[in-house]
N, C-alpha and C. Protein backbone atom coordinates (compact mmCIF):
# COMPACT_ATOMS: atom_id res chain seq x y z
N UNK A 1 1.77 -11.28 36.39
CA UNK A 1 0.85 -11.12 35.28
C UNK A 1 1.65 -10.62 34.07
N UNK A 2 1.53 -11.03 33.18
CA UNK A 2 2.02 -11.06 31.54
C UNK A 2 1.46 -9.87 30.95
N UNK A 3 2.56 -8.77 30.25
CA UNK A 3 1.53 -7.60 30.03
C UNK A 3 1.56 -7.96 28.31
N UNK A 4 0.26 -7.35 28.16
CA UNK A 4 -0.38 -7.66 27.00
C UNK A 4 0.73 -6.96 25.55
N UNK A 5 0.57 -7.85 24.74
CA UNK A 5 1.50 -7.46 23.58
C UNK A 5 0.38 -6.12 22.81
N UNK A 6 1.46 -5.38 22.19
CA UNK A 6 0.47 -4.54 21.26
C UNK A 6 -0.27 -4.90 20.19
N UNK A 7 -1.30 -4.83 19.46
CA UNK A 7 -1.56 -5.39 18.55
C UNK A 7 -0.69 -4.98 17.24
N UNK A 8 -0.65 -6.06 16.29
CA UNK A 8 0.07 -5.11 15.02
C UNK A 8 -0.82 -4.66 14.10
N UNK A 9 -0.45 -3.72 13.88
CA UNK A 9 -0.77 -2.50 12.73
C UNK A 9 -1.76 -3.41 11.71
N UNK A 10 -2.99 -3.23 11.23
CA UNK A 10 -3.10 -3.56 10.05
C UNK A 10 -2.82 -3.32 8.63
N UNK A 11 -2.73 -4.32 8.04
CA UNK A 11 -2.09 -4.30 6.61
C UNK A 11 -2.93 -3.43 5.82
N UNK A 12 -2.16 -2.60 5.20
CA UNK A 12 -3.24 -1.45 4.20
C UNK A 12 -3.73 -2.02 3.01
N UNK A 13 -3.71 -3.57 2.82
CA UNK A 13 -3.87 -4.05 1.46
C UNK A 13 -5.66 -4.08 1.69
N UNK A 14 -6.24 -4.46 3.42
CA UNK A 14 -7.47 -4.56 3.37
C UNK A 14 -7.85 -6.12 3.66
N UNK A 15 -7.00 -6.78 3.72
CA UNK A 15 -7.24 -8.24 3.49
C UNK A 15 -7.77 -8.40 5.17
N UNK A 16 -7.37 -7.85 6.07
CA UNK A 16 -8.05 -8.11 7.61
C UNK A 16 -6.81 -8.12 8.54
N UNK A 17 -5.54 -8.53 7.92
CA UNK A 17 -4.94 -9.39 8.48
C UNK A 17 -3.80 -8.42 9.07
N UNK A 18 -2.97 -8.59 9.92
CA UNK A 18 -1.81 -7.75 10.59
C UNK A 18 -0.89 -7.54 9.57
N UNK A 19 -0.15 -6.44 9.41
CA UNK A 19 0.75 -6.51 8.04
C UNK A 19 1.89 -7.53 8.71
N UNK A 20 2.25 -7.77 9.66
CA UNK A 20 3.46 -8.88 9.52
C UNK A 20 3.47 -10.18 8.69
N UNK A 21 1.82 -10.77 8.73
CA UNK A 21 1.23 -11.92 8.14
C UNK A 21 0.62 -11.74 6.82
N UNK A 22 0.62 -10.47 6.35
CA UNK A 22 0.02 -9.98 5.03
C UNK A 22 0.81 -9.55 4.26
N UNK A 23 1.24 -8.67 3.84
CA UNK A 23 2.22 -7.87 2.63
C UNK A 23 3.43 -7.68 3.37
N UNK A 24 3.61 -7.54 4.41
CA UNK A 24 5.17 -7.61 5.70
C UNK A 24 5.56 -8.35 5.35
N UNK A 25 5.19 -9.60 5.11
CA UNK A 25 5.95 -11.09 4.66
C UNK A 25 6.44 -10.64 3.47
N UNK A 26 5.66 -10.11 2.60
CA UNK A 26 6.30 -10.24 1.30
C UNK A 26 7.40 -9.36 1.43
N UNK A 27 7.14 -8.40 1.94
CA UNK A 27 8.68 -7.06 2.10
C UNK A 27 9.38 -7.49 2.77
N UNK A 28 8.96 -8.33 3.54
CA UNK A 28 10.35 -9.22 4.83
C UNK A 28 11.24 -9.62 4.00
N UNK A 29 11.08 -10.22 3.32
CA UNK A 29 11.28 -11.40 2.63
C UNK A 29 12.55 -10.85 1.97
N UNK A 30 11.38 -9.90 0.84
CA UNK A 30 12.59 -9.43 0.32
C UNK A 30 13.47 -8.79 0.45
N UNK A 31 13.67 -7.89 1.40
CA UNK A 31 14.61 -7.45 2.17
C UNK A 31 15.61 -8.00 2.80
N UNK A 32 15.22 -9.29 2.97
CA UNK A 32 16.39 -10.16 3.62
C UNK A 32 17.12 -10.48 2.63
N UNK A 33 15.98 -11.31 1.85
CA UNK A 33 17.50 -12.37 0.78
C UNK A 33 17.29 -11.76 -0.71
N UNK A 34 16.06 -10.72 -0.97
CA UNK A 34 16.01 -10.43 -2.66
C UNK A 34 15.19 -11.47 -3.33
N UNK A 35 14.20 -12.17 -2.27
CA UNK A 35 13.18 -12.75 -3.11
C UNK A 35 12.25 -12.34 -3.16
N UNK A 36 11.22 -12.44 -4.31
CA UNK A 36 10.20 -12.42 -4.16
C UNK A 36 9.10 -13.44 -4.24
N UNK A 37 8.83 -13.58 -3.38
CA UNK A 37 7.62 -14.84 -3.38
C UNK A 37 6.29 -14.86 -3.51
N UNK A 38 5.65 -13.72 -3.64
CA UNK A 38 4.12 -13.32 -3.96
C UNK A 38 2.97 -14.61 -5.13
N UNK A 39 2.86 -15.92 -4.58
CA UNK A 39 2.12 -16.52 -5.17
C UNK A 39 1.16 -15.85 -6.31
N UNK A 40 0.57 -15.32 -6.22
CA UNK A 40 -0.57 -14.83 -7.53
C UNK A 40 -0.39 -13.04 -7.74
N UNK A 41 -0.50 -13.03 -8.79
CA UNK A 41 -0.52 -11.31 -9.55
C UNK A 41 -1.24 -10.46 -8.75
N UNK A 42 -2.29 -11.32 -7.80
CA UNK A 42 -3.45 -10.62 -6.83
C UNK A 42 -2.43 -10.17 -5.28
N UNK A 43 -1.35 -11.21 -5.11
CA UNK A 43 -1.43 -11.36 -4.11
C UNK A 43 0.01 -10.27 -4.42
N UNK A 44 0.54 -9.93 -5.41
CA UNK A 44 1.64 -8.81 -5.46
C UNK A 44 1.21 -7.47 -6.01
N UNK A 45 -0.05 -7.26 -6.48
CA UNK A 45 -0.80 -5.88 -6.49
C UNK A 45 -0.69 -5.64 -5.39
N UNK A 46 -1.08 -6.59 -4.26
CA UNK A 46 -1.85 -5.93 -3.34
C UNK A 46 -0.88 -5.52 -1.82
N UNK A 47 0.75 -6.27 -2.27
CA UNK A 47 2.06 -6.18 -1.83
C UNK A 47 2.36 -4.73 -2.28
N UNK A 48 2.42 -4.32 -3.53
CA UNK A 48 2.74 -3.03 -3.99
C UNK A 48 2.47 -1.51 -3.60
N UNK A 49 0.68 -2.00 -3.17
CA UNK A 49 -0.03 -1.28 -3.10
C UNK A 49 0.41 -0.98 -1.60
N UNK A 50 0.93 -1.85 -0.83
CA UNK A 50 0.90 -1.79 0.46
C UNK A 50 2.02 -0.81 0.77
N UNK A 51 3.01 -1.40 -0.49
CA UNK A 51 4.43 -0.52 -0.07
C UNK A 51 4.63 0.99 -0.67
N UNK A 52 3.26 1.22 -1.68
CA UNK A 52 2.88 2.70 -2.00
C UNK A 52 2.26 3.43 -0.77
N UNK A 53 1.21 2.58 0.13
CA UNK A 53 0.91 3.09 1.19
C UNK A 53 1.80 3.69 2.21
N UNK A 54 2.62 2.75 2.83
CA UNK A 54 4.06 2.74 3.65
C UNK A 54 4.85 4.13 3.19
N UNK A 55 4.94 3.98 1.97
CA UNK A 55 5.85 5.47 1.48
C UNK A 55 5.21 6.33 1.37
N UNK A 56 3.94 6.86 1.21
CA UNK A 56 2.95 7.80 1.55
C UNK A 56 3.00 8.07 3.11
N UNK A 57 3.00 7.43 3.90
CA UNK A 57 3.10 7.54 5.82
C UNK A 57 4.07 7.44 6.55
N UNK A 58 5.99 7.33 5.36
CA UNK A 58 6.61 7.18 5.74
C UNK A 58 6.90 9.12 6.06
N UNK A 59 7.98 9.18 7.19
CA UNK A 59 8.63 10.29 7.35
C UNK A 59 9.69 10.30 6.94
N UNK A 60 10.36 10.45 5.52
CA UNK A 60 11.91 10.52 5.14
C UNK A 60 12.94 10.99 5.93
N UNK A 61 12.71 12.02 6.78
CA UNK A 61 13.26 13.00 7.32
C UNK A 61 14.07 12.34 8.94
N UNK A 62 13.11 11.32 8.96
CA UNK A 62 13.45 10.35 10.57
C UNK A 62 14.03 8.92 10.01
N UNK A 63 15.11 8.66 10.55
CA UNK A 63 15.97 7.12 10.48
C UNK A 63 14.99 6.22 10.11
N UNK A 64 13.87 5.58 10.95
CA UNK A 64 12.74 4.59 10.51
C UNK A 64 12.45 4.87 9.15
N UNK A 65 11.45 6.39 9.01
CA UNK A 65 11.24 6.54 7.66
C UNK A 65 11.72 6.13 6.64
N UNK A 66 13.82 7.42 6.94
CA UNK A 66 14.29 6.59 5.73
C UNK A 66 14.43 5.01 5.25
N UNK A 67 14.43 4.22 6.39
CA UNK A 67 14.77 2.76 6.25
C UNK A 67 13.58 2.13 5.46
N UNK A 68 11.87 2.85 5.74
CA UNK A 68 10.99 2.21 5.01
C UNK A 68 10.68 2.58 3.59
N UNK A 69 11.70 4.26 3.76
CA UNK A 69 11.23 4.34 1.92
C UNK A 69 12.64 3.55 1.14
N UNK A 70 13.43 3.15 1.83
CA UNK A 70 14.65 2.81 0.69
C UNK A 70 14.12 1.36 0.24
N UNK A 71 13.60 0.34 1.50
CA UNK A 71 13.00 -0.71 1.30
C UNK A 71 11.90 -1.14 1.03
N UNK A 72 11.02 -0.09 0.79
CA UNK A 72 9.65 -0.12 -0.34
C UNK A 72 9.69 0.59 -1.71
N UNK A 73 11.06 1.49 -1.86
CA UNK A 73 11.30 1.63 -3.19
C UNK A 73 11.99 0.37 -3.94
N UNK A 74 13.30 -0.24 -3.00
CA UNK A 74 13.64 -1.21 -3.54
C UNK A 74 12.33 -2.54 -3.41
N UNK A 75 11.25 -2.67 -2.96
CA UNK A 75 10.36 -3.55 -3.06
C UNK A 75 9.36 -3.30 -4.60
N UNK A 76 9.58 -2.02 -4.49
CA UNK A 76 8.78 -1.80 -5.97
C UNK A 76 9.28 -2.04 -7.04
N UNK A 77 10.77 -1.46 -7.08
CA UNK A 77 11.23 -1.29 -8.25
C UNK A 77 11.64 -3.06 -8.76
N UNK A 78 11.99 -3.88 -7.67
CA UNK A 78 11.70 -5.25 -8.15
C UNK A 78 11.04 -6.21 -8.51
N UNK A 79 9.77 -5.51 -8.25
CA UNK A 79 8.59 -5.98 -8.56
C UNK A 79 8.08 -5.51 -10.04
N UNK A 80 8.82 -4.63 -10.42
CA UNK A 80 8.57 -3.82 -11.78
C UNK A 80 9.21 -5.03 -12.78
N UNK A 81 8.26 -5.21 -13.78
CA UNK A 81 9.11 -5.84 -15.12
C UNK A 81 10.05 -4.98 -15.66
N UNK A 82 11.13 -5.19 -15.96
CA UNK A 82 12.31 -4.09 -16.57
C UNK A 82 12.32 -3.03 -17.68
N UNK A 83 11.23 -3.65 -18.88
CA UNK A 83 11.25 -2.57 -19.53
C UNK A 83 10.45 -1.56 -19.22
N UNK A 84 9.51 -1.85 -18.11
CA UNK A 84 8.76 -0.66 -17.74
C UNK A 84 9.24 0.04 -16.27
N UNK A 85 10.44 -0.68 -15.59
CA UNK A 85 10.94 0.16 -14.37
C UNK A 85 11.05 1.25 -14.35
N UNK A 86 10.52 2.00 -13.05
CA UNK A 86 11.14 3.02 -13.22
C UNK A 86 12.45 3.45 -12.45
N UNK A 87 13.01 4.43 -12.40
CA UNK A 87 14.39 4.46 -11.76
C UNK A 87 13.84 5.19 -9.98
N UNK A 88 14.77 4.86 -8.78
CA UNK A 88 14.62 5.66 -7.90
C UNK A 88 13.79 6.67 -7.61
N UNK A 89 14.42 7.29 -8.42
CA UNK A 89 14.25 8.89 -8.31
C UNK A 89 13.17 9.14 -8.41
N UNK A 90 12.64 8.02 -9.39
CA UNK A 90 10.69 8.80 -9.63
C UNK A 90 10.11 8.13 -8.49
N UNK A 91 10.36 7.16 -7.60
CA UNK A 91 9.52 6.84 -6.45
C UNK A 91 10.07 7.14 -5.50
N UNK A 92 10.77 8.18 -5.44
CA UNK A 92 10.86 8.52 -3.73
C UNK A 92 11.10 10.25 -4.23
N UNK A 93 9.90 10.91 -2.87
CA UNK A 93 9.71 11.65 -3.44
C UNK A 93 10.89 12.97 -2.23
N UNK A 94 10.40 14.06 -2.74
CA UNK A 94 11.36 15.14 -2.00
C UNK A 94 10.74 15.28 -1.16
N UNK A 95 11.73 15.70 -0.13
CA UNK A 95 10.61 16.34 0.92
C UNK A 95 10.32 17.95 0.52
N UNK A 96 8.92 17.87 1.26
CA UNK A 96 7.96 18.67 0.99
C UNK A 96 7.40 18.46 -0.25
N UNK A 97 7.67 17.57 -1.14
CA UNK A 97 6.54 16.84 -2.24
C UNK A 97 5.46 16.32 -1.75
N UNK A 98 4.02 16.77 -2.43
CA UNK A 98 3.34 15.78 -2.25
C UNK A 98 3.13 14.25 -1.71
N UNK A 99 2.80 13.53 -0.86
CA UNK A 99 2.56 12.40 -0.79
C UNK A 99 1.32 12.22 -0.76
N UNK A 100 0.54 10.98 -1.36
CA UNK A 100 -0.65 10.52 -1.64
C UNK A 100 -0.46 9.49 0.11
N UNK A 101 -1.19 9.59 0.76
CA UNK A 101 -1.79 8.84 1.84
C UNK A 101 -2.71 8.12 1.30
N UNK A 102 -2.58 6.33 1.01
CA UNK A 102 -3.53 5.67 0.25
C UNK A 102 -4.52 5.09 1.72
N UNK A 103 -5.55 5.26 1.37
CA UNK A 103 -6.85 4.67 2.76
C UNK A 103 -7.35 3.55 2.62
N UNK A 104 -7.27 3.03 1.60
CA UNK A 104 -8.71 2.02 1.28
C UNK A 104 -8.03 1.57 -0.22
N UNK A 105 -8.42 0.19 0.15
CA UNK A 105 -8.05 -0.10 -1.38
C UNK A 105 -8.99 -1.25 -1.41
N UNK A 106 -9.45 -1.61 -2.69
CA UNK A 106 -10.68 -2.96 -3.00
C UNK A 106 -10.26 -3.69 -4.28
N UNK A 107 -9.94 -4.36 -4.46
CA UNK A 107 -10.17 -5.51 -5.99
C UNK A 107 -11.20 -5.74 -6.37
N UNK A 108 -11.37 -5.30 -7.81
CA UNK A 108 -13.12 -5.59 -8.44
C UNK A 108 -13.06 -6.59 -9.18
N UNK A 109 -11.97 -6.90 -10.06
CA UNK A 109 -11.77 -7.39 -11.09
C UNK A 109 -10.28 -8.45 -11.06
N UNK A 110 -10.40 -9.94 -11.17
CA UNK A 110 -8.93 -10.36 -11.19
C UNK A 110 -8.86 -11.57 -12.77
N UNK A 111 -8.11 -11.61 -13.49
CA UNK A 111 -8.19 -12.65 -14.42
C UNK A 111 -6.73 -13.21 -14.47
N UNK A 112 -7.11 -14.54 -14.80
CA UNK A 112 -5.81 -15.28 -14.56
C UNK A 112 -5.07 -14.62 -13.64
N UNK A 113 -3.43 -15.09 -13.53
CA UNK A 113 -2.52 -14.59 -12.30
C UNK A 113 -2.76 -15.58 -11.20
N UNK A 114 -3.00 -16.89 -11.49
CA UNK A 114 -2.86 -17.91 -10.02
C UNK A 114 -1.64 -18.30 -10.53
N UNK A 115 -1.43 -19.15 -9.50
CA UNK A 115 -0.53 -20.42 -9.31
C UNK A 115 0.43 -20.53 -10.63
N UNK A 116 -0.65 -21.01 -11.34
CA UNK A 116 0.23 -21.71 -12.81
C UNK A 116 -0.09 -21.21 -14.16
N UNK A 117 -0.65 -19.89 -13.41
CA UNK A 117 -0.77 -19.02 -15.04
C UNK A 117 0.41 -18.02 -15.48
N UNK A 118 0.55 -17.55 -16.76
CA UNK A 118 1.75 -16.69 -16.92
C UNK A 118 1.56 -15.08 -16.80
N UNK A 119 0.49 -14.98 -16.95
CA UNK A 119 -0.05 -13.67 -16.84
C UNK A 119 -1.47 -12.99 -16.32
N UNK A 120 -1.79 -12.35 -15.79
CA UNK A 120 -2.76 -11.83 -15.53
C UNK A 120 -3.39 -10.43 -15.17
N UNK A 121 -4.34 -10.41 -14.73
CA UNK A 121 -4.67 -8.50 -14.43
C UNK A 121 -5.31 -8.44 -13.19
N UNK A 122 -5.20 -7.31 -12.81
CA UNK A 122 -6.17 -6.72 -11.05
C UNK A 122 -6.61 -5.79 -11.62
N UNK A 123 -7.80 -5.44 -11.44
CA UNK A 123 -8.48 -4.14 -11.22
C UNK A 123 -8.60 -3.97 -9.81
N UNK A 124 -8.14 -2.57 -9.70
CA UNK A 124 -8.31 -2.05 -8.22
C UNK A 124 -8.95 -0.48 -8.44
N UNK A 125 -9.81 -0.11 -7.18
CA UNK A 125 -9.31 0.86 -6.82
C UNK A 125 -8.90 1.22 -5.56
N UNK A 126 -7.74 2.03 -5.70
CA UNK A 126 -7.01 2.64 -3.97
C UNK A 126 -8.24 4.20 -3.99
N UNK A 127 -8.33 4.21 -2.51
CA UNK A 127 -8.50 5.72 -2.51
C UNK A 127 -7.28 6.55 -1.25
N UNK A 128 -7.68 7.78 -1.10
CA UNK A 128 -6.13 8.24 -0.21
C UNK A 128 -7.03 9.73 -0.19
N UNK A 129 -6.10 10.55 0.34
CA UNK A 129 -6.24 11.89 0.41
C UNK A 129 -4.01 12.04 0.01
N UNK A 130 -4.63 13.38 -0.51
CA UNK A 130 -3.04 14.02 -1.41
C UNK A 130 -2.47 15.09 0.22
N UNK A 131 -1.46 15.83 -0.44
CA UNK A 131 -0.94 16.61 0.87
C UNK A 131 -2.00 17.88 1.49
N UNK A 132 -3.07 18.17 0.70
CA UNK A 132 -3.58 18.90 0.89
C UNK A 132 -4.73 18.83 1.51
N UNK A 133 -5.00 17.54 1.52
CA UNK A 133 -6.56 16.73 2.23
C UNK A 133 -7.31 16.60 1.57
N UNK A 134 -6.94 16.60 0.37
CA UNK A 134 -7.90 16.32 -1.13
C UNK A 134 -8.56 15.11 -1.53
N UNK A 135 -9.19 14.55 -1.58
CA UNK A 135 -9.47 12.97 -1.77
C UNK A 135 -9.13 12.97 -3.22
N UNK A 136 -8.51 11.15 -3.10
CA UNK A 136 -7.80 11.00 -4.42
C UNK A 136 -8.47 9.42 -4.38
N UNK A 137 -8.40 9.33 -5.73
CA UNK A 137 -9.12 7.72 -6.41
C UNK A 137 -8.26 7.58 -7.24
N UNK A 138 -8.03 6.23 -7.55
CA UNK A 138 -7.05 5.77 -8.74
C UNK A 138 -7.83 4.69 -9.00
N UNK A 139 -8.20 4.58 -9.99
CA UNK A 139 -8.79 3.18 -10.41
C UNK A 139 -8.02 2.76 -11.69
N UNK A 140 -7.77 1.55 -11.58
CA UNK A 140 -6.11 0.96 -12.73
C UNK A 140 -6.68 -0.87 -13.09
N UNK A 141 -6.14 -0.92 -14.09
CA UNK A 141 -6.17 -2.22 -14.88
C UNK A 141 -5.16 -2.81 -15.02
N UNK A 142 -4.39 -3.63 -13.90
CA UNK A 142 -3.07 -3.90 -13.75
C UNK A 142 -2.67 -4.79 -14.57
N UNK A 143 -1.80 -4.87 -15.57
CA UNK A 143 -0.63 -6.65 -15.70
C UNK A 143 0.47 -7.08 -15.57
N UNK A 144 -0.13 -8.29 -15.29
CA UNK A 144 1.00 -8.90 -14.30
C UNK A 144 1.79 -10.00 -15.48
N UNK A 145 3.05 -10.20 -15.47
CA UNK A 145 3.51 -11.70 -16.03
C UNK A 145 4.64 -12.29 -14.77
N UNK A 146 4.44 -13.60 -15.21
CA UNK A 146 5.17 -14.40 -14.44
C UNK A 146 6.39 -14.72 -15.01
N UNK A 147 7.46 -14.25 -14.53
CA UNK A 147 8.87 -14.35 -14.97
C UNK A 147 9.99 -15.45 -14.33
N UNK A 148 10.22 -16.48 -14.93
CA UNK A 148 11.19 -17.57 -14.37
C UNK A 148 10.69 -17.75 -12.30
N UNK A 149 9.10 -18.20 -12.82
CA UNK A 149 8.33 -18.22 -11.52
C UNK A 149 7.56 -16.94 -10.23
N UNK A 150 8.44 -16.00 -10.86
CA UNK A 150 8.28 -14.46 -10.52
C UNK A 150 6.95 -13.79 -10.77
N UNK A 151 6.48 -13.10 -10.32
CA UNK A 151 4.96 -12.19 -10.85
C UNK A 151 5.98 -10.93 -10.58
N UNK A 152 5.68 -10.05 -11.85
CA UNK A 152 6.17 -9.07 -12.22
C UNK A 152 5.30 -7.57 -12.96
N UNK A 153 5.02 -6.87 -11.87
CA UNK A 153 3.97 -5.49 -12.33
C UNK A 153 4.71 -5.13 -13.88
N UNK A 154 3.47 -5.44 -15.52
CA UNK A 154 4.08 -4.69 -16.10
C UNK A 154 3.49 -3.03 -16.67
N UNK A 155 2.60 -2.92 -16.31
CA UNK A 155 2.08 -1.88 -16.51
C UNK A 155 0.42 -1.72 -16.16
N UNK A 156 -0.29 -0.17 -17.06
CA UNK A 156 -1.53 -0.53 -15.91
C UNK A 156 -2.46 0.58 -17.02
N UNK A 157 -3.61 0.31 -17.42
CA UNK A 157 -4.57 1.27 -17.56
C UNK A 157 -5.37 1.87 -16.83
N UNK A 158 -4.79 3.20 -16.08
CA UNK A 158 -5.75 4.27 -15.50
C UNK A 158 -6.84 4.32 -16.55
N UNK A 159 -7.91 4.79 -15.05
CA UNK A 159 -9.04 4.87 -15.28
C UNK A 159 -8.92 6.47 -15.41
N UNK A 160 -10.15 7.12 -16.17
CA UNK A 160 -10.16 8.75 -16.51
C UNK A 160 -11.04 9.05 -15.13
């Protein structure tokens, strides 16, 4: 008798799906060769968001950890349009810093950002609890442009 595989983890983007087949692909990906392939502005919010999650639940302190925050910082920071990157340092945090644990995240709002548009926006909101067990909401007005085929986070209006 064949013993049963584990199931995989679901993807924190929300989409249903196992993260290997959801936002995993996209971090696979790029981790291997430095691409990014995220078809629509929707479909790399929600890559980002995944790899903000990941580094919120990562443990820096343990080999795995470090391996998932170096490769979801480098997933972010390439995903950043350049004049608004930020450097390292501001996304990976110290230990014993705060981390936001993101729980839940929903798309309300998407315009343009398919296939063959150059730019577009997500409205999301993530929710999470902070280090303290605080519940946290972020609600943001994302844009996206498409760079030599690329979708590229360039910035975002928080919500008050």
């Amino acid at each position: 008798m064949a013993s049963a595989q584990p199931a995989a983890e679901p993807c924190p983007c929300g989409r249903g799906l196992p993260y290997p087949e959801c936002c995993g692909r996209w971090h696979a990906r790029h981790a291997a060769d430095g691409t990014l392939a995220a078809p629509t502005a929707e479909d790399l919010m929600r890559s980002r968001y995944t790899a903000f999650a990941r580094l919120g639940a990562a443990d820096p302190t343990s080999d795995d950890g470090a391996r998932t925050v170096t490769a979801m910082v480098a997933y972010l920071r390439a995903t950043w349009a350049a004049e608004t990157r930020p450097s390292p340092a501001d996304l990976t945090l110290s230990p014993g810093d705060p981390a936001i644990r993101f729980t839940r995240l929903a798309v309300t709002d998407t315009t343009g950002g398919g296939p063959f548009d150059s730019v577009g926006t997500v409205t999301f909101t993530a929710l999470g609890r902070d280090a303290s067990g605080a519940r946290v909401r972020l609600t943001e007005r994302s844009r996206f442009r498409r760079e030599d085929g690329v979708w590229r986070y360039v910035d975002g209006d928080v919500a008050g």
